[in-house]
PDB file of N, CA and C in Angstrom:
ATOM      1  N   UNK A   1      91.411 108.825 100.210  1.00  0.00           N
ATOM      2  CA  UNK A   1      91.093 110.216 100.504  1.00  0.00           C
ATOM      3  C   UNK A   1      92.030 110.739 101.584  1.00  0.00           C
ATOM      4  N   UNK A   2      92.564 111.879 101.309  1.00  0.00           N
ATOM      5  CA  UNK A   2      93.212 112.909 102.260  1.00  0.00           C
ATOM      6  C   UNK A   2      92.182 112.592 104.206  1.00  0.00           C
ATOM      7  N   UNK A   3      92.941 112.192 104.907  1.00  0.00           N
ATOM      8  CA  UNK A   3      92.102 111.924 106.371  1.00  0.00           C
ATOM      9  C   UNK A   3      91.213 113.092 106.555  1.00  0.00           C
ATOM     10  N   UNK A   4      91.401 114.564 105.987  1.00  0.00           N
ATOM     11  CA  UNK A   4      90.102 115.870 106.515  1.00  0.00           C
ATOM     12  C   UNK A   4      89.038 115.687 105.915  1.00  0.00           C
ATOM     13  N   UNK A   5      89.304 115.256 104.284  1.00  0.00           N
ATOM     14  CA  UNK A   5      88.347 114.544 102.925  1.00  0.00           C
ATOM     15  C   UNK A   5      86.942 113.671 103.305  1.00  0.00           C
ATOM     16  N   UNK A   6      88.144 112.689 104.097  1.00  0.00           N
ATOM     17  CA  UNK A   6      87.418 111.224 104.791  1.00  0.00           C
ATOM     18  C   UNK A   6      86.494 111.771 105.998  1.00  0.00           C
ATOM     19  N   UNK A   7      87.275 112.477 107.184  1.00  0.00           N
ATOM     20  CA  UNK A   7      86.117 112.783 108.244  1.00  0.00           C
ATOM     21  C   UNK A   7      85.077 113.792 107.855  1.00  0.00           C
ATOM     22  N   UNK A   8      85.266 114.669 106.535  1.00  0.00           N
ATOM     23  CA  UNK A   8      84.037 115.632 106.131  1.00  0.00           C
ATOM     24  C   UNK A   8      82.894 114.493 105.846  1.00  0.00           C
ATOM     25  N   UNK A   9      83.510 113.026 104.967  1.00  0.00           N
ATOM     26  CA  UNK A   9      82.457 112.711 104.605  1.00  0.00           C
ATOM     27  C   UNK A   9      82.121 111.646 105.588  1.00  0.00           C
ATOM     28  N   UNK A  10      82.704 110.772 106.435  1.00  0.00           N
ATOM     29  CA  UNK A  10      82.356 110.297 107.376  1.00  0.00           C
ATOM     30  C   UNK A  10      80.990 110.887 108.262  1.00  0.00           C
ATOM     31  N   UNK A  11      81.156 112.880 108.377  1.00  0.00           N
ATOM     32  CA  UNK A  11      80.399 113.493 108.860  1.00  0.00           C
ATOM     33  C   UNK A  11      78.626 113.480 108.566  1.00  0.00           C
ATOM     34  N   UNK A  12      79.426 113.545 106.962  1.00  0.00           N
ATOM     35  CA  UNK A  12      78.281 113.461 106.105  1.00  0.00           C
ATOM     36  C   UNK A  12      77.101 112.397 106.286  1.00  0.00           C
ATOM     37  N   UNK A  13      77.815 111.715 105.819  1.00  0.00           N
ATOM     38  CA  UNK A  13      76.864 109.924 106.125  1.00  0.00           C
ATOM     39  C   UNK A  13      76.456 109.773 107.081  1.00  0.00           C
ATOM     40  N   UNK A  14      77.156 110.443 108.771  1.00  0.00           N
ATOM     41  CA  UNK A  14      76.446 109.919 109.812  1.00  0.00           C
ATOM     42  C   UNK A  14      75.041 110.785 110.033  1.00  0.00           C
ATOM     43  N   UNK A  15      75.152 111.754 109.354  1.00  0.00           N
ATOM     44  CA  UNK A  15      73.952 112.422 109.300  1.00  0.00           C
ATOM     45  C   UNK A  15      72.685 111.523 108.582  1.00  0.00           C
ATOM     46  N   UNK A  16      72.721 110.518 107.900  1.00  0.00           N
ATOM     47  CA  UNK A  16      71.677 109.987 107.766  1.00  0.00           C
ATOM     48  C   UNK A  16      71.312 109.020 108.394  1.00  0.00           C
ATOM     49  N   UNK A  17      71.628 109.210 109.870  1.00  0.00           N
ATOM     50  CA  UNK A  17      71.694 108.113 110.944  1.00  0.00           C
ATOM     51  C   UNK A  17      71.356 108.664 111.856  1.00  0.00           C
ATOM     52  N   UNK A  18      70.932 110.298 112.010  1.00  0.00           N
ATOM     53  CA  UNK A  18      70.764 110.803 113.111  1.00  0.00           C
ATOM     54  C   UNK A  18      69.198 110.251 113.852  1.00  0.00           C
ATOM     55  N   UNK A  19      68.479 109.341 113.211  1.00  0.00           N
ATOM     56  CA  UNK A  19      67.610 108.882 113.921  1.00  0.00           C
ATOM     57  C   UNK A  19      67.655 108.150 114.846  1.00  0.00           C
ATOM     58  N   UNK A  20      69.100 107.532 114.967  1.00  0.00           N
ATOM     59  CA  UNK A  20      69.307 106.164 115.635  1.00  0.00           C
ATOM     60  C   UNK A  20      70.362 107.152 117.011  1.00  0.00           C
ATOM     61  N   UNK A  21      69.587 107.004 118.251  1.00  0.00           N
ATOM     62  CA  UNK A  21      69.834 107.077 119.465  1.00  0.00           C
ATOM     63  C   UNK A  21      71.434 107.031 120.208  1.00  0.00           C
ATOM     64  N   UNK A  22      71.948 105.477 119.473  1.00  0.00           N
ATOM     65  CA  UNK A  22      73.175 105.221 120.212  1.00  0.00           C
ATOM     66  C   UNK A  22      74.238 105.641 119.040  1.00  0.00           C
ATOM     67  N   UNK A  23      75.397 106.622 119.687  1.00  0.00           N
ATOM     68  CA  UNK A  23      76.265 106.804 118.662  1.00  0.00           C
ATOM     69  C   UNK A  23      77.561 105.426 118.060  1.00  0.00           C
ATOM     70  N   UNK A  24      77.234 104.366 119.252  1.00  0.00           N
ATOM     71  CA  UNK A  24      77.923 103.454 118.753  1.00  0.00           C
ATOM     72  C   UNK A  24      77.559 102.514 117.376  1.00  0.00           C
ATOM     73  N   UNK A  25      76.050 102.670 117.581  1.00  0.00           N
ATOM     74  CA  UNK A  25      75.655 102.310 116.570  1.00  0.00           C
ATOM     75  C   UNK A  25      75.245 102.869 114.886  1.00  0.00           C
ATOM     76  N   UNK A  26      75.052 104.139 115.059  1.00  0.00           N
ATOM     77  CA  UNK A  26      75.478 104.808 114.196  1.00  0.00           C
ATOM     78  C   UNK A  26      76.885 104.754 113.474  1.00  0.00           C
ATOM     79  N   UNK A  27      78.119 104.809 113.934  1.00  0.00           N
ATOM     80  CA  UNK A  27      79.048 104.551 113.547  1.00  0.00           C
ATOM     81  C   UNK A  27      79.083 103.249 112.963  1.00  0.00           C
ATOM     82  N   UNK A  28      78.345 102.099 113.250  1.00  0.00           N
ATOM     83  CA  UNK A  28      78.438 100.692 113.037  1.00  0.00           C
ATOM     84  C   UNK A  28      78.183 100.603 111.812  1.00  0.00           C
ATOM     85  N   UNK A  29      76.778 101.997 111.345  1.00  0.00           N
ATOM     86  CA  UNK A  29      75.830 102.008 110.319  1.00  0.00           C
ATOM     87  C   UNK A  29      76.880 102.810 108.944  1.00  0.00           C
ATOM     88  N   UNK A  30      77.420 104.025 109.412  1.00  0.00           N
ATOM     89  CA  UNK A  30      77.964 104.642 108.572  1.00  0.00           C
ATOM     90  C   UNK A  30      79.244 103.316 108.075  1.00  0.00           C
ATOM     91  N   UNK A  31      80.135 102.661 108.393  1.00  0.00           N
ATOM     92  CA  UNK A  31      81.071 101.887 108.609  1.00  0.00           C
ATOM     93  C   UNK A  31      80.567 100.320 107.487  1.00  0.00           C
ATOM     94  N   UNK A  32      79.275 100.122 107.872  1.00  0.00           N
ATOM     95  CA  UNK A  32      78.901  99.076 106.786  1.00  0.00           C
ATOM     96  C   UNK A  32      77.923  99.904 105.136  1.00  0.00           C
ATOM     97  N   UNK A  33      77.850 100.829 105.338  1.00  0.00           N
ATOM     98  CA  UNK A  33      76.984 101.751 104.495  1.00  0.00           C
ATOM     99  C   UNK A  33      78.151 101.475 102.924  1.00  0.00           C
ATOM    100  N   UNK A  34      76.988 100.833 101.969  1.00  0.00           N
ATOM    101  CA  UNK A  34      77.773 100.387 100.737  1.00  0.00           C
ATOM    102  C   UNK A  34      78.260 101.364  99.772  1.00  0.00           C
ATOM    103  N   UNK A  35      77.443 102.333 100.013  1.00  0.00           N
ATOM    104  CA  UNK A  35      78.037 103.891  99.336  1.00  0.00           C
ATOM    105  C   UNK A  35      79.653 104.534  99.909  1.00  0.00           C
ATOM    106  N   UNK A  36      79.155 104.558 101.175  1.00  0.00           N
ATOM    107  CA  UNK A  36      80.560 105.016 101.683  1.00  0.00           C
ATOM    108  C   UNK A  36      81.821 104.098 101.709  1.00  0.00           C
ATOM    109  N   UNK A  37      81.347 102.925 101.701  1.00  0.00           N
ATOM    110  CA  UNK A  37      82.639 102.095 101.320  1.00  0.00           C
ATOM    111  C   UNK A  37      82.908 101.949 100.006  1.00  0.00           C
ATOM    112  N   UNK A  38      82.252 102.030  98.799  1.00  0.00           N
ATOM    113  CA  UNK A  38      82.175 102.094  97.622  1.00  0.00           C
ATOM    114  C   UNK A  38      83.156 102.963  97.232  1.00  0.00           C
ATOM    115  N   UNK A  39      83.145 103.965  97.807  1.00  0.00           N
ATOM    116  CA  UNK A  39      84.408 105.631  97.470  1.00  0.00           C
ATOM    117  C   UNK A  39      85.455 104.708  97.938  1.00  0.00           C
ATOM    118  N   UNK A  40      85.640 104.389  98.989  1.00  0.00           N
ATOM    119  CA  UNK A  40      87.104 104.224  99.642  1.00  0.00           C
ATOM    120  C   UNK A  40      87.058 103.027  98.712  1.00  0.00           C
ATOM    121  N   UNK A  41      86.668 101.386  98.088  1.00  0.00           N
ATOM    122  CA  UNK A  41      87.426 100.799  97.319  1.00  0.00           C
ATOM    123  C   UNK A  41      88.010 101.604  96.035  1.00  0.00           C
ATOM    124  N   UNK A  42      87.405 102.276  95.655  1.00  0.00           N
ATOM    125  CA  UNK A  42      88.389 103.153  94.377  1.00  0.00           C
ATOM    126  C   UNK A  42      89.908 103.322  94.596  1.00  0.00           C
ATOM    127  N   UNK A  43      90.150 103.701  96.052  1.00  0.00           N
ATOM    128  CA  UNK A  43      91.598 103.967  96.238  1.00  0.00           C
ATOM    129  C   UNK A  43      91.730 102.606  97.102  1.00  0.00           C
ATOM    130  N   UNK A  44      91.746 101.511  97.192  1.00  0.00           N
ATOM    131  CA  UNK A  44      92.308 100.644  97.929  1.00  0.00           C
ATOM    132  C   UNK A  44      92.666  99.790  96.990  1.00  0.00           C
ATOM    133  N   UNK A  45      93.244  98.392  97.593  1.00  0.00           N
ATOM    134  CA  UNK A  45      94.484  97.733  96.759  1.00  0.00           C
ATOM    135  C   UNK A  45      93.712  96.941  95.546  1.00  0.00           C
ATOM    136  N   UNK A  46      94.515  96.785  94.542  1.00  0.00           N
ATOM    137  CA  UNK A  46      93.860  96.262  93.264  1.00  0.00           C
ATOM    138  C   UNK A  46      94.364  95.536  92.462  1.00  0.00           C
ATOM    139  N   UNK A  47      93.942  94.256  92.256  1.00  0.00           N
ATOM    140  CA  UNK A  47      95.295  93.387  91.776  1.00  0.00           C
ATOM    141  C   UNK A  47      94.341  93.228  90.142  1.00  0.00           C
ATOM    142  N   UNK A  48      95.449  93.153  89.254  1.00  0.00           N
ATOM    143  CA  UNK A  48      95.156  92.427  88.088  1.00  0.00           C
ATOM    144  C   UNK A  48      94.453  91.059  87.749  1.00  0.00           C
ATOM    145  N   UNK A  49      93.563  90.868  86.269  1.00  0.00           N
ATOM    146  CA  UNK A  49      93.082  89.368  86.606  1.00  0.00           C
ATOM    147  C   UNK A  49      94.264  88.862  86.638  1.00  0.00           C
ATOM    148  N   UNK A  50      95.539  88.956  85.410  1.00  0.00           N
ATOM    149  CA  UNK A  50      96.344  87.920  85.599  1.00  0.00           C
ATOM    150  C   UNK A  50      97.106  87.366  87.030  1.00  0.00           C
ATOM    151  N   UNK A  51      96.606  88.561  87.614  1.00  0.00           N
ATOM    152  CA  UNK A  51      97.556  88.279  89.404  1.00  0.00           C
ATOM    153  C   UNK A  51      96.986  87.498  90.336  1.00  0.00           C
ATOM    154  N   UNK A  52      95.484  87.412  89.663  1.00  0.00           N
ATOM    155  CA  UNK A  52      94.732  86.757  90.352  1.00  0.00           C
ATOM    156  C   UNK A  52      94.322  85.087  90.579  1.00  0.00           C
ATOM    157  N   UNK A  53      94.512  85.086  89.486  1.00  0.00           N
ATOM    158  CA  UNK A  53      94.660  83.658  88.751  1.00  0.00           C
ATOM    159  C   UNK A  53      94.671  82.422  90.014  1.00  0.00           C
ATOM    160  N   UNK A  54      94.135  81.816  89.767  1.00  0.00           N
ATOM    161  CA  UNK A  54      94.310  80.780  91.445  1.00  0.00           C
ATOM    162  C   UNK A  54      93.989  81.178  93.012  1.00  0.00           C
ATOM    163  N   UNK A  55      93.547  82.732  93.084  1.00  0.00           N
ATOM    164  CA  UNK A  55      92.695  83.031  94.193  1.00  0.00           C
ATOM    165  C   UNK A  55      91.271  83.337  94.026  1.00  0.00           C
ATOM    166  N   UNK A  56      90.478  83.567  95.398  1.00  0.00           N
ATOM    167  CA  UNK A  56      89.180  84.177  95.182  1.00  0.00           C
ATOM    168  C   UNK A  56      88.916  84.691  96.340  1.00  0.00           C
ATOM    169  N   UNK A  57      88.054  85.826  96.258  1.00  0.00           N
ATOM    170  CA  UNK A  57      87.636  86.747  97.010  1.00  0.00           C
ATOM    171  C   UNK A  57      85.952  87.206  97.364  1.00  0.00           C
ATOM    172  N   UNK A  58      85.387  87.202  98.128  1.00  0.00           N
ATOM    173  CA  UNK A  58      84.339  87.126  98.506  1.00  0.00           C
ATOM    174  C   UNK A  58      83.618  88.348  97.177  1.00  0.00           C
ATOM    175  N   UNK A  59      83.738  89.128  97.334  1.00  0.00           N
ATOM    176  CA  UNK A  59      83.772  90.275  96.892  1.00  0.00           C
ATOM    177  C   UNK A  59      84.745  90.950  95.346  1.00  0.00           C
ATOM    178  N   UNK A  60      84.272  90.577  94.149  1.00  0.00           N
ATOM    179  CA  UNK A  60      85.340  91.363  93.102  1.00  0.00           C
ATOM    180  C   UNK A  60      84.567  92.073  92.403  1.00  0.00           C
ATOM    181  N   UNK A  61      85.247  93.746  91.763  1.00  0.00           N
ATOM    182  CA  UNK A  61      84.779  94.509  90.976  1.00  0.00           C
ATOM    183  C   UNK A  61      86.069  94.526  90.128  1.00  0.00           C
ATOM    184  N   UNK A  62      84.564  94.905  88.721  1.00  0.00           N
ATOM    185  CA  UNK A  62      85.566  94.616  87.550  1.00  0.00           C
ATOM    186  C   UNK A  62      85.567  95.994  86.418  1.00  0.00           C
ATOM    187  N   UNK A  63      86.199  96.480  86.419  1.00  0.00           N
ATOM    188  CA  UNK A  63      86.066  97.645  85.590  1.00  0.00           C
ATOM    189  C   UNK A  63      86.394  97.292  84.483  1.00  0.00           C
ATOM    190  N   UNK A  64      85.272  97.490  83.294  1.00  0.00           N
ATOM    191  CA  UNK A  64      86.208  96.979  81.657  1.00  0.00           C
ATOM    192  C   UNK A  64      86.672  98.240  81.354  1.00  0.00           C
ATOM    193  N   UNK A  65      85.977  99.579  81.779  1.00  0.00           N
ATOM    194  CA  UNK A  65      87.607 100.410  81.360  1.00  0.00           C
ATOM    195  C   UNK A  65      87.295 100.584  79.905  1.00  0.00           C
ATOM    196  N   UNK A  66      87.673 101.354  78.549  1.00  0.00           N
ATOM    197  CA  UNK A  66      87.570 102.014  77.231  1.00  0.00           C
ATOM    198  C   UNK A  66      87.960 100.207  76.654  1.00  0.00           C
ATOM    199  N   UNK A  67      86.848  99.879  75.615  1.00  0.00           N
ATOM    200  CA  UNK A  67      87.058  99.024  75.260  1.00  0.00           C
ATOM    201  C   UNK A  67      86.560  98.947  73.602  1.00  0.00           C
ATOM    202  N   UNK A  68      87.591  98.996  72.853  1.00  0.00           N
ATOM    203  CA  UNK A  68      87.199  98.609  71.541  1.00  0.00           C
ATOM    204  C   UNK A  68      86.550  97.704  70.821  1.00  0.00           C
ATOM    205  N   UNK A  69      85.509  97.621  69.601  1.00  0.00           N
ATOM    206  CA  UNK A  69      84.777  96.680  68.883  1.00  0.00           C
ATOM    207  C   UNK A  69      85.882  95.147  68.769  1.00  0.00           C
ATOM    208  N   UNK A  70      87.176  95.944  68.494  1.00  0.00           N
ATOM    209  CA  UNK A  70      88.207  94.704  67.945  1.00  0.00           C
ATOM    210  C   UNK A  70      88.580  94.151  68.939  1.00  0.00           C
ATOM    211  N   UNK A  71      88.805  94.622  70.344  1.00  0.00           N
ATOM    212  CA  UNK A  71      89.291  94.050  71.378  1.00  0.00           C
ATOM    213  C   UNK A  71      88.453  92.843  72.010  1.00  0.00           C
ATOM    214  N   UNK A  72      87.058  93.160  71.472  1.00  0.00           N
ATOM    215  CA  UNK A  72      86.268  91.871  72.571  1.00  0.00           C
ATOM    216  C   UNK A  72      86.041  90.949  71.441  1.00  0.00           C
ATOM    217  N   UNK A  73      87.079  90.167  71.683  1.00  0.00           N
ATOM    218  CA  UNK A  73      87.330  88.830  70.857  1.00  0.00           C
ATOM    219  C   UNK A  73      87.621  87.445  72.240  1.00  0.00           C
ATOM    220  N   UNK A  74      88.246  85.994  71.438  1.00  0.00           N
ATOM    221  CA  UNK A  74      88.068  85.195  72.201  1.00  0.00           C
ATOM    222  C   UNK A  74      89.340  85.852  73.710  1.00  0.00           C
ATOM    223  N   UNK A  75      90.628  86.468  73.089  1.00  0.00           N
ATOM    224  CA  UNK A  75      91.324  86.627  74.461  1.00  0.00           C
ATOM    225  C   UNK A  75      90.480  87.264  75.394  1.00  0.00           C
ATOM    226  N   UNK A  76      89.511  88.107  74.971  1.00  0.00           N
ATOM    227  CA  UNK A  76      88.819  89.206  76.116  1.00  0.00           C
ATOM    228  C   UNK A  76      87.783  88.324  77.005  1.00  0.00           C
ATOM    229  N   UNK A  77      86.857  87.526  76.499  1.00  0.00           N
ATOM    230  CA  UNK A  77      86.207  86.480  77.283  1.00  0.00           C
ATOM    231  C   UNK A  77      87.076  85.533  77.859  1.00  0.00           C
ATOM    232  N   UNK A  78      88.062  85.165  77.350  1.00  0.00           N
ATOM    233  CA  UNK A  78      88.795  84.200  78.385  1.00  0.00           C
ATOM    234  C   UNK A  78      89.283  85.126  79.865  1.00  0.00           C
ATOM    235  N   UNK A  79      89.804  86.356  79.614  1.00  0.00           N
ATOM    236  CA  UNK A  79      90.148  86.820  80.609  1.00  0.00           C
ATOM    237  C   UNK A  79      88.640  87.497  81.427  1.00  0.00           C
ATOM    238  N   UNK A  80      87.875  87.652  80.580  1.00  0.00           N
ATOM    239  CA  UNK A  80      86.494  87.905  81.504  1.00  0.00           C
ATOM    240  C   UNK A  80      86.164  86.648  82.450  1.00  0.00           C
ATOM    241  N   UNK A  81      86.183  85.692  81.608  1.00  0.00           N
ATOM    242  CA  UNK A  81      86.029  84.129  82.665  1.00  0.00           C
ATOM    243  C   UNK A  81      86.920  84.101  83.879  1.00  0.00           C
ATOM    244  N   UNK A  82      87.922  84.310  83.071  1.00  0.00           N
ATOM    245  CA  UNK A  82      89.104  84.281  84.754  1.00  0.00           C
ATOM    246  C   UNK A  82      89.043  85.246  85.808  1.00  0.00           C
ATOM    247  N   UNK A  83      88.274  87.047  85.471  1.00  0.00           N
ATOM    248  CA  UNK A  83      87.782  87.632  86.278  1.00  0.00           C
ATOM    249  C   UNK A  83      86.742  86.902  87.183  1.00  0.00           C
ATOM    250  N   UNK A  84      85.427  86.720  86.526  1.00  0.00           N
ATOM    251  CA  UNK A  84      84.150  86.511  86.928  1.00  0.00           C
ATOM    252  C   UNK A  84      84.296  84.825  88.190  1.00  0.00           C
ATOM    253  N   UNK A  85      85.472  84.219  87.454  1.00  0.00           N
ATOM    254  CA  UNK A  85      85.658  83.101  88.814  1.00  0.00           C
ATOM    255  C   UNK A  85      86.061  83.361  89.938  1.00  0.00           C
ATOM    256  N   UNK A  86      86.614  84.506  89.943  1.00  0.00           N
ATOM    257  CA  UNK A  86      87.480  85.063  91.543  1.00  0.00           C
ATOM    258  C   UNK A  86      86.640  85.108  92.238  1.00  0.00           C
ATOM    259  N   UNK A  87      85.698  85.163  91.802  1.00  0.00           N
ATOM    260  CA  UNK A  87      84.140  86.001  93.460  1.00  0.00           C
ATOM    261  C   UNK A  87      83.754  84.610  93.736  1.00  0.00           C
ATOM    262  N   UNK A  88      83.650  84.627  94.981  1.00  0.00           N
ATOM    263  CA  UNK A  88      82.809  83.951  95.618  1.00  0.00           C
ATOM    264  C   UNK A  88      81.188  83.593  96.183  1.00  0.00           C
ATOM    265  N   UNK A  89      80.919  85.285  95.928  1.00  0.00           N
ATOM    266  CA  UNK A  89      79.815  85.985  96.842  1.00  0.00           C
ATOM    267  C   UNK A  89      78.981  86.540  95.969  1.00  0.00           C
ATOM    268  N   UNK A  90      79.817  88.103  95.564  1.00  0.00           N
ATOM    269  CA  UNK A  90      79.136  89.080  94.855  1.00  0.00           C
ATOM    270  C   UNK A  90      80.114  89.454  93.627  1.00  0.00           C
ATOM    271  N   UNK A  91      79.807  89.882  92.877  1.00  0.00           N
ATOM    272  CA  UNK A  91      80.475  90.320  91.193  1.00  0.00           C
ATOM    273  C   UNK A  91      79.696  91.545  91.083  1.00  0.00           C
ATOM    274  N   UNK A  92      80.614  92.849  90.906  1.00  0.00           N
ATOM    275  CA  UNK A  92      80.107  94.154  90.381  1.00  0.00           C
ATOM    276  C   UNK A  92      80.809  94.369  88.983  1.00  0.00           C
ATOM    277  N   UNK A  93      79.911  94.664  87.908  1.00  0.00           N
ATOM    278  CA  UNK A  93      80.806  95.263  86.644  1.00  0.00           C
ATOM    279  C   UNK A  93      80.243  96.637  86.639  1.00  0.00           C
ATOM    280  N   UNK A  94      82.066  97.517  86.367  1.00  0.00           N
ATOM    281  CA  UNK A  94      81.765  98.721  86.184  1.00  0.00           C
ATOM    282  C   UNK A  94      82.338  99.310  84.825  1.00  0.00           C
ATOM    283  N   UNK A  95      81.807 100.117  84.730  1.00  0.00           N
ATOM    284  CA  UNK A  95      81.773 100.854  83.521  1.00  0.00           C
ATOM    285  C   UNK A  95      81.433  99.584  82.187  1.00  0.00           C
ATOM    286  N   UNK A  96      80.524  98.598  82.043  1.00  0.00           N
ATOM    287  CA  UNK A  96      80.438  97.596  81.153  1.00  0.00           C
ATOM    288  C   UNK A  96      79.335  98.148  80.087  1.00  0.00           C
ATOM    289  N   UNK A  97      79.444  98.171  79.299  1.00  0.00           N
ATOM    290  CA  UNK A  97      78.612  98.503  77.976  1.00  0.00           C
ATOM    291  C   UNK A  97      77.255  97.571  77.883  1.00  0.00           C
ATOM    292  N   UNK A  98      76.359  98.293  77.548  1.00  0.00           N
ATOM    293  CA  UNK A  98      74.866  97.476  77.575  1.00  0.00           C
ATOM    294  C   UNK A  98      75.149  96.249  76.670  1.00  0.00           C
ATOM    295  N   UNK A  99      76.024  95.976  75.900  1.00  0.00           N
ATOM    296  CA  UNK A  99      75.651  94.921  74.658  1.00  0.00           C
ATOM    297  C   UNK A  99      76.285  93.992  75.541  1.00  0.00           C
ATOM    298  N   UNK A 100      76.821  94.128  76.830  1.00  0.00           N
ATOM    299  CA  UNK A 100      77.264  92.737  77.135  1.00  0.00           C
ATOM    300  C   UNK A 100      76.190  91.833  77.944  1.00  0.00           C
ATOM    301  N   UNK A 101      74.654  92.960  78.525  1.00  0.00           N
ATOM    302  CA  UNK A 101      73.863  92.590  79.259  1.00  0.00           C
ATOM    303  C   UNK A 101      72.347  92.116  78.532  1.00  0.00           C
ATOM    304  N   UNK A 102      72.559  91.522  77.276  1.00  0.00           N
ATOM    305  CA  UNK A 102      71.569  91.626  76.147  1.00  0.00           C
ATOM    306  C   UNK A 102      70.873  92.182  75.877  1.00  0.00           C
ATOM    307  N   UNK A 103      69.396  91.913  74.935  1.00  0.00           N
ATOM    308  CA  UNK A 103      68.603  93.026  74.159  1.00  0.00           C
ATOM    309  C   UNK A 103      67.564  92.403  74.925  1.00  0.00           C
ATOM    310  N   UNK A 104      66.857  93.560  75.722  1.00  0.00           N
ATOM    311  CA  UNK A 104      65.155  92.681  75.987  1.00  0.00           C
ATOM    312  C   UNK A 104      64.208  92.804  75.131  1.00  0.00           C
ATOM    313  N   UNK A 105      64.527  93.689  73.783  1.00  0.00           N
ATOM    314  CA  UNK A 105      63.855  93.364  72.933  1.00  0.00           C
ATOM    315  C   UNK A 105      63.651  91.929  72.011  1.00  0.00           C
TER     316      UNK A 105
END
């Protein structure tokens, strides 16, 4: 985000902190707040699975992104596997289609 972008919404968020007394800590709150960091990973650095290959990261999100019937074959799970090993911690999938999260029927 443009730095005026960032402190409008910086502004924003600390407003749901105005209960809390100390402004140091407020800032502490807006600063770990998973929403507001959520925007800023969109624009921060982003490596490919294949780049990834042999590291891991506490933290990976995985966008599958427009994905065709024909495309999710065996190459697409192999490279889903090689995503889903990078995390250490936590695994977010975004934009993933319900049929990959089964039927509870």
């Amino acid at each position: 985000l443009p730095y005026k972008d960032y402190q409008r919404l910086f502004e924003e968020v600390m407003k749901d902190y105005e209960d809390i007394p100390s402004k140091r800590k407020r800032i502490e709150k807006v600063k770990n707040n998973p929403y507001f960091n959520a925007l800023q990973i969109k624009f921060a650095y982003a490596l490919t699975c294949h780049k990834t290959q042999g590291g891991q990261w506490e933290s990976v999100f995985i966008d599958q992104g427009y994905l065709t019937e024909e495309r999710v074959n065996t190459e697409f799970f192999r490279w889903l596997y090689t995503a889903f090993t990078r995390a250490t911690k936590k695994l977010y999938l975004i934009n993933f289609h319900e049929r990959f999260f089964g039927d509870d029927e």
